[in-house]
C-alpha atoms as a PDB file:
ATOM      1  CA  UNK A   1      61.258 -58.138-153.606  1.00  0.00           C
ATOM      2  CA  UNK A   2      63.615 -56.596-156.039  1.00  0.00           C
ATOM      3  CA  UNK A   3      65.819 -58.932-158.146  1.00  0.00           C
ATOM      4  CA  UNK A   4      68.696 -57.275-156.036  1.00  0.00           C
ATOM      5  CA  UNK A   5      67.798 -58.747-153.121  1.00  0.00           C
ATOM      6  CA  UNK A   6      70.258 -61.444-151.858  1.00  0.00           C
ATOM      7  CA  UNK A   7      67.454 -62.933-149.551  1.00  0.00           C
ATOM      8  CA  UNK A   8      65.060 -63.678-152.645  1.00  0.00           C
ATOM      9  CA  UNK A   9      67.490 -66.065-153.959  1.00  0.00           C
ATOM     10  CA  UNK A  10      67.118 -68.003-150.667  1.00  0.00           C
ATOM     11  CA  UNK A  11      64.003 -68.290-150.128  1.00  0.00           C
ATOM     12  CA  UNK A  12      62.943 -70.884-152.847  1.00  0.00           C
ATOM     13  CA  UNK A  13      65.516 -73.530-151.157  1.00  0.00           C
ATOM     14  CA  UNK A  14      63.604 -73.359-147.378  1.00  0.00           C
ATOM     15  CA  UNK A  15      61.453 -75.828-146.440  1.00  0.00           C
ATOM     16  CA  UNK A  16      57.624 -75.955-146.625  1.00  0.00           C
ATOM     17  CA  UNK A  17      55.531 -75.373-143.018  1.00  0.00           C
ATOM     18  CA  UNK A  18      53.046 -78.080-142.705  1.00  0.00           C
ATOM     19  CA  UNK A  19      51.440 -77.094-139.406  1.00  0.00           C
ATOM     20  CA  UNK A  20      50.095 -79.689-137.108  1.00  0.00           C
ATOM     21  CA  UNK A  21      46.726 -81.297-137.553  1.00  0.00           C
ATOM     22  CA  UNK A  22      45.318 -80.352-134.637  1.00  0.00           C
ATOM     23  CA  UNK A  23      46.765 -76.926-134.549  1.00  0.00           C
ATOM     24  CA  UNK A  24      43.413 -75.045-135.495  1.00  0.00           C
ATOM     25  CA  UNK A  25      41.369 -77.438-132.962  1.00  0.00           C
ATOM     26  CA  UNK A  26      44.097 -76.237-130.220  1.00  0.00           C
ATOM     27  CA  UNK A  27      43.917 -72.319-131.892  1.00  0.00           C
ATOM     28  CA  UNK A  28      39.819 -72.472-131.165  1.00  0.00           C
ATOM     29  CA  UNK A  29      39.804 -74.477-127.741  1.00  0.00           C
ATOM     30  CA  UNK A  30      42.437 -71.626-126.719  1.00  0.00           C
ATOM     31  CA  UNK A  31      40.390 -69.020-127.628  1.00  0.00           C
ATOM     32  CA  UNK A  32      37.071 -70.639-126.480  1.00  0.00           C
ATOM     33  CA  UNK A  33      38.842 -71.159-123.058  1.00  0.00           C
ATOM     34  CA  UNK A  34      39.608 -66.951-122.655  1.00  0.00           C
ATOM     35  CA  UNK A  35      35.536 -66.384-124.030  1.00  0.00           C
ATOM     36  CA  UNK A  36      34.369 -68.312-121.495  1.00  0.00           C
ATOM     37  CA  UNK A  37      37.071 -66.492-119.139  1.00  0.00           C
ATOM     38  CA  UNK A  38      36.248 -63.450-119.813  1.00  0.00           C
ATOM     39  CA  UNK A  39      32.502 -64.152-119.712  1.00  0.00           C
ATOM     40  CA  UNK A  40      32.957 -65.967-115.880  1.00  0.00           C
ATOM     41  CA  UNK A  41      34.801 -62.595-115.111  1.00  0.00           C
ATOM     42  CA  UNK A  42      32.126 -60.581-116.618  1.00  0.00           C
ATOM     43  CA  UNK A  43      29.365 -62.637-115.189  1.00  0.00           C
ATOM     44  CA  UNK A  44      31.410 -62.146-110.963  1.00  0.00           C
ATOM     45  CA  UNK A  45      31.556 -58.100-112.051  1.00  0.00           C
ATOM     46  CA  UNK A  46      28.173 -57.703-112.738  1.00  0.00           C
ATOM     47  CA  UNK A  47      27.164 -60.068-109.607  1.00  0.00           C
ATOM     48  CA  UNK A  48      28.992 -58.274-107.308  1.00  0.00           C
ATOM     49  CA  UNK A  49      27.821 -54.996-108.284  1.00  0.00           C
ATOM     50  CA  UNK A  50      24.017 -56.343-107.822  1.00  0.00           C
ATOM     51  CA  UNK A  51      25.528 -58.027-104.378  1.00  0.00           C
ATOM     52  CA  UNK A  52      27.288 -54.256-103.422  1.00  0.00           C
ATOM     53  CA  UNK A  53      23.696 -52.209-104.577  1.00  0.00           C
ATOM     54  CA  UNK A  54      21.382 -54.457-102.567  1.00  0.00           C
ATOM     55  CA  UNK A  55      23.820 -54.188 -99.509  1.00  0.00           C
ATOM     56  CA  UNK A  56      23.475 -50.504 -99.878  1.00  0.00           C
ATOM     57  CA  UNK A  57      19.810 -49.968 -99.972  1.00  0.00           C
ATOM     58  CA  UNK A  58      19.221 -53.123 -97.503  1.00  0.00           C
ATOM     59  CA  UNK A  59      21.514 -51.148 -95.027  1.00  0.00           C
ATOM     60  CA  UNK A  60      20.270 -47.399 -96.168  1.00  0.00           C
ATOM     61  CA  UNK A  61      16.213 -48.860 -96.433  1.00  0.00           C
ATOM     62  CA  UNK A  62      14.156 -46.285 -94.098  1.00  0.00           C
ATOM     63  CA  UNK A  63      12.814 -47.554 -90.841  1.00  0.00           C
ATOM     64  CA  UNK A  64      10.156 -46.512 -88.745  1.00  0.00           C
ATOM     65  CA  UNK A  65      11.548 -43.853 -87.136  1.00  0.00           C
ATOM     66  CA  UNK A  66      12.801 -42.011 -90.151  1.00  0.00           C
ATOM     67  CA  UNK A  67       9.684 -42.546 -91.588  1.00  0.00           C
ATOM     68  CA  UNK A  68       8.409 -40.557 -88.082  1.00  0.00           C
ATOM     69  CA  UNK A  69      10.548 -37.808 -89.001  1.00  0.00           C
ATOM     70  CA  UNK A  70       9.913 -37.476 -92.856  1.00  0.00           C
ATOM     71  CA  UNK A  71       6.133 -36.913 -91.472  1.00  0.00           C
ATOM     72  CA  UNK A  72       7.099 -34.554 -89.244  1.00  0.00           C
ATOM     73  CA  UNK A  73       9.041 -32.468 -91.512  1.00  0.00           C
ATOM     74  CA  UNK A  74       6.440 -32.407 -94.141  1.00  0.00           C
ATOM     75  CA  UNK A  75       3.743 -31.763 -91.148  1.00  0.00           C
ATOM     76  CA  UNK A  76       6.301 -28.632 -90.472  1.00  0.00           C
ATOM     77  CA  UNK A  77       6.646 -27.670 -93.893  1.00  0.00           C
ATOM     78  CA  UNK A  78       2.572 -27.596 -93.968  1.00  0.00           C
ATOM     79  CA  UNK A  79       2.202 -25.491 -90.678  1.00  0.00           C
ATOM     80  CA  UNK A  80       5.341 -23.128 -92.319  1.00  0.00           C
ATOM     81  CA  UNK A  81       3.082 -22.670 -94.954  1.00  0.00           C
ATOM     82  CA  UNK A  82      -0.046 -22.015 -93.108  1.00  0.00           C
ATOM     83  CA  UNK A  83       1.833 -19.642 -90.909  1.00  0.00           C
ATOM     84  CA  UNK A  84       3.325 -17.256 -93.627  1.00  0.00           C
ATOM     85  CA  UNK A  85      -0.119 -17.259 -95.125  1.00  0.00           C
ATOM     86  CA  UNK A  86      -1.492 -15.547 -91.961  1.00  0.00           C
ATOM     87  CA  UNK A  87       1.626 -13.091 -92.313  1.00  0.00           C
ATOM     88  CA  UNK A  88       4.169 -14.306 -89.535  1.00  0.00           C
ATOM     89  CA  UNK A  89       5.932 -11.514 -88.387  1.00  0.00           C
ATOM     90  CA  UNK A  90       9.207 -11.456 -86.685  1.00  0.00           C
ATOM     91  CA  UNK A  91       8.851  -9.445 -83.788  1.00  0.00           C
ATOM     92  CA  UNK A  92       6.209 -12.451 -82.182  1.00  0.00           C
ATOM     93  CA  UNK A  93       7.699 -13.915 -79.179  1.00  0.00           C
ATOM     94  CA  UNK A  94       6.767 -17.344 -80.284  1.00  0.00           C
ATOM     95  CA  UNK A  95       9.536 -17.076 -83.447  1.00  0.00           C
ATOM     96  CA  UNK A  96      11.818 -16.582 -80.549  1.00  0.00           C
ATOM     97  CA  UNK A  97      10.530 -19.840 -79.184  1.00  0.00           C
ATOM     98  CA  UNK A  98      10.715 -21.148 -82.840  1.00  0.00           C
ATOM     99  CA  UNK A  99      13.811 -20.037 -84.091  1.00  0.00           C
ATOM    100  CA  UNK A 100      15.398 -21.620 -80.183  1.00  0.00           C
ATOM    101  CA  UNK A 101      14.030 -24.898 -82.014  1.00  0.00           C
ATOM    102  CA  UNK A 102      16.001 -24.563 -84.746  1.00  0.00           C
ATOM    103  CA  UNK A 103      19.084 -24.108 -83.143  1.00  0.00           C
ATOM    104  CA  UNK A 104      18.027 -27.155 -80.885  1.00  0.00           C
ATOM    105  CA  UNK A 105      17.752 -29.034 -83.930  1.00  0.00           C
ATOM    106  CA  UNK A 106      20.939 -28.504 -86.134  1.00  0.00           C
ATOM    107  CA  UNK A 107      23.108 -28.977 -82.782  1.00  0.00           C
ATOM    108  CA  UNK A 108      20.964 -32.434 -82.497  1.00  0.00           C
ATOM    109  CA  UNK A 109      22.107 -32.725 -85.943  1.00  0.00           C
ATOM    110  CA  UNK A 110      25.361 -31.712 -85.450  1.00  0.00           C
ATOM    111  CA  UNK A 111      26.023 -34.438 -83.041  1.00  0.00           C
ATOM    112  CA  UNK A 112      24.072 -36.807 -85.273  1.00  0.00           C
ATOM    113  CA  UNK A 113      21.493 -37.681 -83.100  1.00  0.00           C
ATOM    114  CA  UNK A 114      18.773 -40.109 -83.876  1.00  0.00           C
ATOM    115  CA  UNK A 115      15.750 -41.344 -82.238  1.00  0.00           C
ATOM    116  CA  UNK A 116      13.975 -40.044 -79.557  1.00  0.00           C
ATOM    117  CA  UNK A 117      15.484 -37.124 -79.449  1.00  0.00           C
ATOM    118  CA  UNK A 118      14.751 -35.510 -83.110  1.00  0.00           C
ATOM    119  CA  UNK A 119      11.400 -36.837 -82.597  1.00  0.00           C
ATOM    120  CA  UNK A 120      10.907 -34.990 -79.562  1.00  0.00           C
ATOM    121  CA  UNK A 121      12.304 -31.737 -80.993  1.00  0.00           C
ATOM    122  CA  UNK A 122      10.630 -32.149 -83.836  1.00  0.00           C
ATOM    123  CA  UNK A 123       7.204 -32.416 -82.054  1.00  0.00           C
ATOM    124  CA  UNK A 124       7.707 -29.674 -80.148  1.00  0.00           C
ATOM    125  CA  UNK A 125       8.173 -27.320 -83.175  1.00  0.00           C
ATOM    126  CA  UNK A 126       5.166 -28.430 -84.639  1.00  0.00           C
ATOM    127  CA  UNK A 127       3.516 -27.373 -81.375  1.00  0.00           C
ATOM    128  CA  UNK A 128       4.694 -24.158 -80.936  1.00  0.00           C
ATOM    129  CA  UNK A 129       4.217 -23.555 -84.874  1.00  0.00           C
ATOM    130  CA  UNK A 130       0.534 -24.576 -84.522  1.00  0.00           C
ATOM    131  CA  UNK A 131       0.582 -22.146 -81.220  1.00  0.00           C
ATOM    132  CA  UNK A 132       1.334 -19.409 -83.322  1.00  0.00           C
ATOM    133  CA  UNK A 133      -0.712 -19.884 -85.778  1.00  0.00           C
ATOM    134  CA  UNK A 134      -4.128 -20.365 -83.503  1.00  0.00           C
ATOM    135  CA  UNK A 135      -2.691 -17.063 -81.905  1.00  0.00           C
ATOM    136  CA  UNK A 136      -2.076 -15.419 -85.179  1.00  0.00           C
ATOM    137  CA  UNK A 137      -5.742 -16.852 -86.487  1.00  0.00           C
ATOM    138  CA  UNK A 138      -7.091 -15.721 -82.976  1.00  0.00           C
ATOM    139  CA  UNK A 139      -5.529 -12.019 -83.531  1.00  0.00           C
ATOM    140  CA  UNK A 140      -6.778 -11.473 -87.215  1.00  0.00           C
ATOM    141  CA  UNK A 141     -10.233 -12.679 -86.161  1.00  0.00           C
ATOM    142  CA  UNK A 142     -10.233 -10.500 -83.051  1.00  0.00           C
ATOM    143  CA  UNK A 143      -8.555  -7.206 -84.973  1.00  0.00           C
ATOM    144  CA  UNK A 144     -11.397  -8.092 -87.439  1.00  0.00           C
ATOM    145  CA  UNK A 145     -14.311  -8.233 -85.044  1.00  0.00           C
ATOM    146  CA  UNK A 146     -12.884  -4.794 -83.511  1.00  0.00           C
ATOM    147  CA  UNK A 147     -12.884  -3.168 -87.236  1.00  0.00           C
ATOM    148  CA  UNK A 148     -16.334  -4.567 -87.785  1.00  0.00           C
ATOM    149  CA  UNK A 149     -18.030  -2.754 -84.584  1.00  0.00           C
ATOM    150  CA  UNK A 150     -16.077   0.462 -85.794  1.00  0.00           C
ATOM    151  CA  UNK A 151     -17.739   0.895 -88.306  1.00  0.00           C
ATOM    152  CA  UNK A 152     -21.222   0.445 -87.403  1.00  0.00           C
END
């Protein structure tokens, strides 16, 4: 402070501050008290989240019957496969058949349909899929068989 200040000349005449004894025992329960607060708070946060996460996958955990259908898709996605390896081609009548599946089974999923139902339509495609391709296998072997007596 600058010798100008009328407020320097005061302060030597105000009294000392003796603080309390306890005062820094009170200052360290106080803050002690919002650790273990904020660690309780903490502590229900985390909890809950496990609690809200288990709900979830106890409530989302796959039962039988979706495990039916994730074998039947990945039998379909198999017999797909084998299919366009024998070159599908989309004039057959049986990708009418097929593609009338289809349609059967987004309007099942479209009314979100479980159960039976999907199973049943799912089974089905994989029938007429494996149809097609012992008919397609049957063609190629007979168009091969008919090439083969050509030419002796």
């Amino acid at each position: 402070m600058s010798d100008h200040d009328p407020s320097a000349a005061r302060l030597p005449a105000l009294p000392e501050f003796e603080p309390a004894a306890n005062l820094w025992s009170r200052i360290e329960r106080r803050h002690a008290r919002r650790r273990l607060y904020r660690t309780r708070v903490a502590a229900g946060g985390i909890a809950s989240v496990f609690v809200a996460a288990v709900a979830v996958f106890a409530f989302h955990a796959p039962t039988r019957a979706n495990d039916v259908l994730a074998q039947q898709r990945q039998e379909t996605m198999q017999l797909e496969q084998d299919w366009e390896a024998l070159g599908k081609i989309t004039a057959d009548g049986g990708y009418a058949r097929l593609r009338s599946f289809d349609v059967a089974l987004q309007q099942a999923y479209d009314r979100r349909v479980e159960g039976d139902e999907l199973d049943r339509l799912w089974s089905e495609r994989n029938q007429v899929l494996r149809d097609l391709i012992r008919t397609r296998r049957n063609g190629a072997a007979a168009t091969h068989e008919s090439d083969s007596l050509i030419s002796i």
